[in-house]
Protein backbone atom coordinates (compact mmCIF):
# COMPACT_ATOMS: atom_id res chain seq x y z
CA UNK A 1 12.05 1.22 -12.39
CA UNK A 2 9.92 3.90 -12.16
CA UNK A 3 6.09 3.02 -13.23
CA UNK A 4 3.71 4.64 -14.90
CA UNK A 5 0.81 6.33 -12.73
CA UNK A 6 -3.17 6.20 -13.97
CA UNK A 7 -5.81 7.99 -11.29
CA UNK A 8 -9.02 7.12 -12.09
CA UNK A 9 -11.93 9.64 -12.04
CA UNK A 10 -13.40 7.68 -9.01
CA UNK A 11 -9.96 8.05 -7.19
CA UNK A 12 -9.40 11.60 -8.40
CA UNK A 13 -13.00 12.71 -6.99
CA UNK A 14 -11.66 10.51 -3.67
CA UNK A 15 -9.08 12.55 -2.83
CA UNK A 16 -10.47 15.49 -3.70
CA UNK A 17 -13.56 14.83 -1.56
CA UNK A 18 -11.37 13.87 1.39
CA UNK A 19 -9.11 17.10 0.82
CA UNK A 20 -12.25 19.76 0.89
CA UNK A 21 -13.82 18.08 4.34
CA UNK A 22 -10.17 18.48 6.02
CA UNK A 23 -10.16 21.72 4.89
CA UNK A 24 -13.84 22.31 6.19
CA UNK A 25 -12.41 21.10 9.64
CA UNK A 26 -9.22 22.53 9.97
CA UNK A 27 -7.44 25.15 7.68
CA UNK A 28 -4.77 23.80 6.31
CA UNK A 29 -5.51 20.42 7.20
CA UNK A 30 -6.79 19.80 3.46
CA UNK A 31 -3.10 20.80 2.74
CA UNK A 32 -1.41 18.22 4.67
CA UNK A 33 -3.95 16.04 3.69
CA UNK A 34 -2.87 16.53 -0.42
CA UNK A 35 0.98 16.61 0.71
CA UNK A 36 0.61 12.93 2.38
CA UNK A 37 -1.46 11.59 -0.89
CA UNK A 38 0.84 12.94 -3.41
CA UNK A 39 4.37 11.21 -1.23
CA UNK A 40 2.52 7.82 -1.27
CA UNK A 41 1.74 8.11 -5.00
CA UNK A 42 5.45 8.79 -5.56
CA UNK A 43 6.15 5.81 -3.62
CA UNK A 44 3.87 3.58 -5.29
CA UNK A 45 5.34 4.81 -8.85
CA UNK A 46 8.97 3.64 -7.58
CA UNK A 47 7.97 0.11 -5.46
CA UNK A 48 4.02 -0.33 -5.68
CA UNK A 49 4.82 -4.64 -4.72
CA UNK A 50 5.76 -3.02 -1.56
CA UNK A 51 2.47 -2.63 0.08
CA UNK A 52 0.05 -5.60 0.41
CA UNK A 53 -2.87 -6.89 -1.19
CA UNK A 54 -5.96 -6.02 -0.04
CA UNK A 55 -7.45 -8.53 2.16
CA UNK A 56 -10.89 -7.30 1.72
CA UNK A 57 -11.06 -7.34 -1.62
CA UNK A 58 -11.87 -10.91 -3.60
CA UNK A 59 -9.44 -10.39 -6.45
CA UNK A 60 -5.80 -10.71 -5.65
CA UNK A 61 -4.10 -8.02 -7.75
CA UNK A 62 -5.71 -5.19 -5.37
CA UNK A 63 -3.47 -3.94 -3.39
CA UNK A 64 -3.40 -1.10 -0.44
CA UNK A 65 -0.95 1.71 0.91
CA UNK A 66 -1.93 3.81 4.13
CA UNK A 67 -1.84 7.45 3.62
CA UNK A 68 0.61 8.77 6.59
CA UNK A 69 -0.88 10.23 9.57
CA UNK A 70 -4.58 10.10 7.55
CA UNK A 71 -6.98 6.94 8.62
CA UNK A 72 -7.28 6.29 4.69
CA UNK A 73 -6.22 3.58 2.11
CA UNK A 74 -5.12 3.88 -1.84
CA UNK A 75 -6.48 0.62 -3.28
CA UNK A 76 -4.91 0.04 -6.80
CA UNK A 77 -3.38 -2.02 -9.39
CA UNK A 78 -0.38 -3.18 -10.86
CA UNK A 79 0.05 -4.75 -14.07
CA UNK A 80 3.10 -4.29 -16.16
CA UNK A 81 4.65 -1.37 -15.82
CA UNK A 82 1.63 0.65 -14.80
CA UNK A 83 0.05 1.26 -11.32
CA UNK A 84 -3.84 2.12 -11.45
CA UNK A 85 -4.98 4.26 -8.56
CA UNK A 86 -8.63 2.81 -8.31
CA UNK A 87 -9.70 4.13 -4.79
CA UNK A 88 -9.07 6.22 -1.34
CA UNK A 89 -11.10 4.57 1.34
CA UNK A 90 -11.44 5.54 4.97
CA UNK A 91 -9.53 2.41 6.81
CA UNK A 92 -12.69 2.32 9.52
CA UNK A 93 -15.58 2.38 6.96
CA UNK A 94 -17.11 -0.88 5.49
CA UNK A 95 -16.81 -0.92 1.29
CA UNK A 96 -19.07 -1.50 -1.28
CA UNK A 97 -19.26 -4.49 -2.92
CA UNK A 98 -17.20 -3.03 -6.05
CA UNK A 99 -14.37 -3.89 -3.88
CA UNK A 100 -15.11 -7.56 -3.69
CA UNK A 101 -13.79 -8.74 -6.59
């Protein structure tokens, strides 16, 4: 089953945040950075139960997938036959507390 794929704004602004400051550091980087984002989105569309939920989080239907050879996180949702991309989060910076429950 494939499921259905929502990116918030927050998310959307997340990656593309994260994708300008590679590119800032490294040409190209920003690149690689995009390429590893968009395989683990395809992932999560064909077995999001696959990755775990979020132990940092209070509420138990967040879940996270590391990004490949990045140090960040895609926290999201699933429920039914939809996965919600909430969030990309740096795996070594502390969260709000929007992520706490």
């Amino acid at each position: 089953m494939i499921y259905r794929r929502v990116i918030t704004v927050e998310a959307q602004a997340d990656i593309l945040e994260i994708k300008q400051w590679y590119d800032d550091c490294q040409p190209g980087l920003g690149k690689r950075f995009w390429g590893a984002v968009t395989h683990m989105l395809d992932l999560l569309q064909e077995r999001p139960l696959a990755y775990p939920v979020d132990s940092e989080s209070d509420s138990p239907d967040i879940r996270k997938a590391r990004i490949k050879r990045f140090p960040y996180f895609i926290l999201y949702r699933v429920k039914g036959d939809e996965v919600t991309i909430l969030s990309v989060v740096h795996g070594h910076r502390q969260r709000g507390p929007q992520w706490r429950s």
